[in-house]
C-alpha atoms as a PDB file:
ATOM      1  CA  UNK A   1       8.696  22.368 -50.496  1.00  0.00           C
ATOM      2  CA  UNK A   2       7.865  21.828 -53.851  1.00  0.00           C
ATOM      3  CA  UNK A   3      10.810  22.557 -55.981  1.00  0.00           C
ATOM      4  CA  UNK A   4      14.372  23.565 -54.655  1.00  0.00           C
ATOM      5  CA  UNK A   5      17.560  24.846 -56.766  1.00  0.00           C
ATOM      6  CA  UNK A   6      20.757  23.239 -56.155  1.00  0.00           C
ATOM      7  CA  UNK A   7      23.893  25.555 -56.786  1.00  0.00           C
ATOM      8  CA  UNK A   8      24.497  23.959 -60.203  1.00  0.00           C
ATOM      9  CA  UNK A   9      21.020  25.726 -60.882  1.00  0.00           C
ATOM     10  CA  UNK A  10      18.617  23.276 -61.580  1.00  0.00           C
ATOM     11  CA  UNK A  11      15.417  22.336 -60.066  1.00  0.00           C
ATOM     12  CA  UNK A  12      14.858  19.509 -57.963  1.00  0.00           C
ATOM     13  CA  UNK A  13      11.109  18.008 -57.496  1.00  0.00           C
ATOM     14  CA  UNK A  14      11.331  15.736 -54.212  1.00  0.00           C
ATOM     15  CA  UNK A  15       7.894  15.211 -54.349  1.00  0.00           C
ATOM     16  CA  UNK A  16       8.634  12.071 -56.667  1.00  0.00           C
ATOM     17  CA  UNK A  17      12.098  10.391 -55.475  1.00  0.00           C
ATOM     18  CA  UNK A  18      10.130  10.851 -51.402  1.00  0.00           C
ATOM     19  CA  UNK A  19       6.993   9.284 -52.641  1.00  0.00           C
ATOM     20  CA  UNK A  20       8.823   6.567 -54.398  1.00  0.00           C
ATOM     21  CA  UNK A  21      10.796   6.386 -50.987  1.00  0.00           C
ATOM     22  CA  UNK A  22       8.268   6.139 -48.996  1.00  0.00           C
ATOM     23  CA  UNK A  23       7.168   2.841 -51.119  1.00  0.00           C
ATOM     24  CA  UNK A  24      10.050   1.099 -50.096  1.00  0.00           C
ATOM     25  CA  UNK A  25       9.829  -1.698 -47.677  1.00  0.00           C
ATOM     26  CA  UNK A  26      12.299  -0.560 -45.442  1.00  0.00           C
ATOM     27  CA  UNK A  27      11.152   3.242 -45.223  1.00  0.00           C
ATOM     28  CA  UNK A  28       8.241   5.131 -43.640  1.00  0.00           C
ATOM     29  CA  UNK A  29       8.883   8.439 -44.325  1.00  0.00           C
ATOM     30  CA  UNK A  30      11.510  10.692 -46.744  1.00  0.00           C
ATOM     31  CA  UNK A  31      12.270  14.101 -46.824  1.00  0.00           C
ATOM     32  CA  UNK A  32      14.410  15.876 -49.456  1.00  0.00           C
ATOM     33  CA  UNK A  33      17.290  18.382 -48.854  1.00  0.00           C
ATOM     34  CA  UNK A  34      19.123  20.271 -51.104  1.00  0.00           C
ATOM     35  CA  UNK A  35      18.382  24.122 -51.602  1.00  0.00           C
ATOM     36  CA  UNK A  36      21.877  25.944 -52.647  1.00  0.00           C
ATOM     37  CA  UNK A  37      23.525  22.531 -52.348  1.00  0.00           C
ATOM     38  CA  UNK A  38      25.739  20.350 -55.127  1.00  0.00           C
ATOM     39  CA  UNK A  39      23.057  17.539 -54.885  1.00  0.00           C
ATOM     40  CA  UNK A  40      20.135  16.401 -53.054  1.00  0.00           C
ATOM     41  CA  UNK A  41      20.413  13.923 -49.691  1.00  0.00           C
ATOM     42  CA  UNK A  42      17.084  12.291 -48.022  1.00  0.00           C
ATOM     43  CA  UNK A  43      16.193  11.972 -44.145  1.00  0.00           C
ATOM     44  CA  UNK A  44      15.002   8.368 -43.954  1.00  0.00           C
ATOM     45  CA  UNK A  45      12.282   7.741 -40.695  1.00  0.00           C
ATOM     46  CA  UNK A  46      13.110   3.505 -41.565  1.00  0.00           C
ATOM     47  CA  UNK A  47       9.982   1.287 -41.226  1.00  0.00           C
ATOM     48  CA  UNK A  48      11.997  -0.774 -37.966  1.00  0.00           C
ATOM     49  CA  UNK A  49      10.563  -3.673 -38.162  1.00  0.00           C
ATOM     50  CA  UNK A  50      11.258  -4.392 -41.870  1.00  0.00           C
ATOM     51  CA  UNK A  51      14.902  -3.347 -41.025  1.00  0.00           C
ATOM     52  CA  UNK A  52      14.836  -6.321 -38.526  1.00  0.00           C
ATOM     53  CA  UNK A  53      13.756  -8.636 -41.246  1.00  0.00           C
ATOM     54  CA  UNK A  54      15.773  -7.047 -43.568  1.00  0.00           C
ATOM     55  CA  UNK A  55      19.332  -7.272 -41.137  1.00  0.00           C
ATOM     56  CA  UNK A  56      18.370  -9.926 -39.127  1.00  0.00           C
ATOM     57  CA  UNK A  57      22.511  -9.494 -37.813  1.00  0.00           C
ATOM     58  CA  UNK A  58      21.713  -5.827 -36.790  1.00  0.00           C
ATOM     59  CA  UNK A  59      21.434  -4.598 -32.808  1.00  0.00           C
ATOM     60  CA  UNK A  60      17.476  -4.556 -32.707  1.00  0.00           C
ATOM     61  CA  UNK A  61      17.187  -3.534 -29.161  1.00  0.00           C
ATOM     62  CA  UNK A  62      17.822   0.144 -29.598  1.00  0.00           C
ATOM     63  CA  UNK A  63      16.323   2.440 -32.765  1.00  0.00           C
ATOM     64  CA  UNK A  64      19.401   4.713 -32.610  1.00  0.00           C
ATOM     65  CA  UNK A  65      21.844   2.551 -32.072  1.00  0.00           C
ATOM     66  CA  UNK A  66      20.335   0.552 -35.144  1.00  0.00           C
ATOM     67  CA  UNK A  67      20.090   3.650 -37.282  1.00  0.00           C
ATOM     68  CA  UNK A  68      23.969   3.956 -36.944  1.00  0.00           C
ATOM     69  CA  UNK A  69      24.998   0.691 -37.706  1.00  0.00           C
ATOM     70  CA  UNK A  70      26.585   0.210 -40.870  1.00  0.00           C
ATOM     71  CA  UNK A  71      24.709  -2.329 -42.179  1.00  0.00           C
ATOM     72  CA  UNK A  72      21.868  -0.385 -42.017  1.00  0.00           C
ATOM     73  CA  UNK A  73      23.592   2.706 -43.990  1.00  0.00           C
ATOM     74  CA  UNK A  74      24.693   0.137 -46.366  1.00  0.00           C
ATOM     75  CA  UNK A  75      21.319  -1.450 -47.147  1.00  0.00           C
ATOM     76  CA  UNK A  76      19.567   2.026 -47.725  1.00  0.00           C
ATOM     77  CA  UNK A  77      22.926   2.672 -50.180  1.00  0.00           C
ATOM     78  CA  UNK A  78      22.948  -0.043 -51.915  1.00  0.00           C
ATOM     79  CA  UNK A  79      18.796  -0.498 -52.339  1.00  0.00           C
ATOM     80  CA  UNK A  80      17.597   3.275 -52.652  1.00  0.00           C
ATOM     81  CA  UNK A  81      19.358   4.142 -55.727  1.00  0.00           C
ATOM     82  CA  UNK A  82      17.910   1.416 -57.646  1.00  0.00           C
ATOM     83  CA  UNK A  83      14.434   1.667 -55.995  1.00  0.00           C
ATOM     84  CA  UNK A  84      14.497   4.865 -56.936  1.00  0.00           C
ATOM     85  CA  UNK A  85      15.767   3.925 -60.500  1.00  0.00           C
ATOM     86  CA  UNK A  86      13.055   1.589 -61.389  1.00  0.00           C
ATOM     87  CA  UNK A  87      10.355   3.432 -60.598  1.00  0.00           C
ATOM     88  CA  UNK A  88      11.602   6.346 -62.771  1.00  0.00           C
ATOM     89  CA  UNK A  89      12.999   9.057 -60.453  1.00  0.00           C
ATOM     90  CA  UNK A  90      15.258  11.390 -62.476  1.00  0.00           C
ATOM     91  CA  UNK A  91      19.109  10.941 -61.271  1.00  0.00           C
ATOM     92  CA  UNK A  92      18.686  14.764 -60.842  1.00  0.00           C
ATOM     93  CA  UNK A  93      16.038  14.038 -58.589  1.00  0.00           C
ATOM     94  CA  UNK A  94      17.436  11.451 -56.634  1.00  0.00           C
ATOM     95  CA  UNK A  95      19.043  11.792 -53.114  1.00  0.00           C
ATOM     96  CA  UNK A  96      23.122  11.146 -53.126  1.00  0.00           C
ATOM     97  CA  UNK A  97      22.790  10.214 -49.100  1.00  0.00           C
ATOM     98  CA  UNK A  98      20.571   9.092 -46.489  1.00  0.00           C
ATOM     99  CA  UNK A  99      20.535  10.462 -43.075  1.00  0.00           C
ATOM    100  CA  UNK A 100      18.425   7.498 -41.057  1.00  0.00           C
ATOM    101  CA  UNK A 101      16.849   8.660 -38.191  1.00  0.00           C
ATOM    102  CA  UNK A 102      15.874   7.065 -34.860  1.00  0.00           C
ATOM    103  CA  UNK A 103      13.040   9.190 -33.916  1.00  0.00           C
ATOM    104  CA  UNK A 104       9.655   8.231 -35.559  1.00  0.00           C
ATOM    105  CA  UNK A 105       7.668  11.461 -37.698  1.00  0.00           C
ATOM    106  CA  UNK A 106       4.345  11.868 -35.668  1.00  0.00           C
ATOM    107  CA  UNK A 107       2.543  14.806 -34.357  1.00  0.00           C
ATOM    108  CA  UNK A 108       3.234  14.504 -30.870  1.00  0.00           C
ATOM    109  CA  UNK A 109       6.969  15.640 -32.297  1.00  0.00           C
ATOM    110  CA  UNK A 110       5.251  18.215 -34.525  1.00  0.00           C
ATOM    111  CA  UNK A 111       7.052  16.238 -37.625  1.00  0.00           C
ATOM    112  CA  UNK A 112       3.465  15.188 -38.338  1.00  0.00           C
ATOM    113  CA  UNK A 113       0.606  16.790 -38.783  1.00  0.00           C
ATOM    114  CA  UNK A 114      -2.465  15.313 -37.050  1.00  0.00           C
ATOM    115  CA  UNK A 115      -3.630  14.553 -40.362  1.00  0.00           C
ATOM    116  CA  UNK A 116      -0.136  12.600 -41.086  1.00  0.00           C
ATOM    117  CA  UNK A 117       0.924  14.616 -42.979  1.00  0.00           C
ATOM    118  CA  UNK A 118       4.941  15.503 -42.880  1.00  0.00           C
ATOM    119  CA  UNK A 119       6.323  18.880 -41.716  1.00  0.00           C
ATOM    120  CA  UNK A 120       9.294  19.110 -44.326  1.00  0.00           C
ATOM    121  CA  UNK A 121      10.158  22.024 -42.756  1.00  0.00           C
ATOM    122  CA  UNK A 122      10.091  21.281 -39.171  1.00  0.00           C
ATOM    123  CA  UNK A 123      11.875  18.093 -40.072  1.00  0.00           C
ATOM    124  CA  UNK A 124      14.987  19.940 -41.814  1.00  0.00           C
ATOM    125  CA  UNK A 125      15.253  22.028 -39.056  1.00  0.00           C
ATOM    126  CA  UNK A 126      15.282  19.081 -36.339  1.00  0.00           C
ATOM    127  CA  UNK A 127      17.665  17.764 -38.747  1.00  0.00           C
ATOM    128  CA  UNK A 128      19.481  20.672 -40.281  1.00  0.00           C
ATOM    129  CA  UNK A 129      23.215  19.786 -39.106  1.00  0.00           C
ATOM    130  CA  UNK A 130      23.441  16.147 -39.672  1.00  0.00           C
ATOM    131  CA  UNK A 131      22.501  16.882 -42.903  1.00  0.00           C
ATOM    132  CA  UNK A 132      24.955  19.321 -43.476  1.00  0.00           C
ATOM    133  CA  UNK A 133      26.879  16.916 -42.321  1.00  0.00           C
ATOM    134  CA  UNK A 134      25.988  14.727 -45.085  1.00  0.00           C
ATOM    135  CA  UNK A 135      27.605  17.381 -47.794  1.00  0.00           C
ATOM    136  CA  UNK A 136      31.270  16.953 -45.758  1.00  0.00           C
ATOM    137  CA  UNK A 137      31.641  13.151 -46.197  1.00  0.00           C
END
C-alpha cells in the first residue's frame, strides 16, 4: 500500500509513521489501516521481550494473553504518539489506535515474505475485523 484515502479525502502515506514504528523499542513490525475510514489505526507485531522489560508487572507467560492486558495497550498509547511525534510523522499520518497482536509476522504465516518483507495485505486481511473493531471504540 502506498497511499490510502480516508473518507475526509486525504491521503495517508504509512510508509513513514510504520517505519518510524518499527524503530520503536517495543515494536517489530506496523502495518497501517485506514482506506475509506475517519482516521488511520496500526497493527502492532510488539518486540516481546522489550515488553517484558518494559512491564515488568505484565503476565509474561502467554503472548496473547500479554497483548490484551491493559498495560500493554496503555504503554503503546501513551508512547506511540509521541514516538511518532518526534521523529516527524504528520498527525495526518499517524495511527489513532493500535491493535497488538500475539502472533509473530514471518513467512511460515505468509505475513512475511521469505525475504522479510511484510505482506500488508495478507496482514489486514488476517486482521480485518479487529480492526474494524478499532473504528467502534
Amino acid at each position: 500500500m502506498r497511499r490510502y484515502k480516508l473518507d475526509n479525502g486525504k491521503y495517508v502515506a504509512p510508509a513513514v509513521a510504520e517505519e518510524a514504528l518499527m524503530g520503536h523499542r517495543c515494536v517489530t513490525y506496523a502495518v497501517m489501516y485506514g482506506l475509506g475510514k475517519p482516521h488511520s489505526v496500526a497493527v502492532i507485531a510488539p518486540d516481546f521481550e522489550a515488553l517484558k522489560t518494559a512491564l515488568p508487572g505484565a503476565p509474561h507467560g502467554n503472548a496473547a494473553a500479554l497483548c490484551r492486558d491493559p498495560a500493554v495497550q496503555a504503554l503503546y498509547d501513551a508512547e506511540l504518539p509521541a514516538w511518532l511525534e518526534k521523529r516527524g510523522v504528520k498527525k495526518l499520518d499517524q495511527p489513532k489506535r493500535f491493535l497488538v497482536v500475539p502472533e509473530p509476522f514471518s513467512p511460515d504465516n505468509n505475513l512475511l515474505t521469505l525475504k522479510m518483507s511484510i505482506r500488508k495485505p495478507n496482514v489486514v486481511k488476517r486482521y480485518q475485523a479487529e480492526l474494524d473493531a478499532l473504528y467502534e471504540k
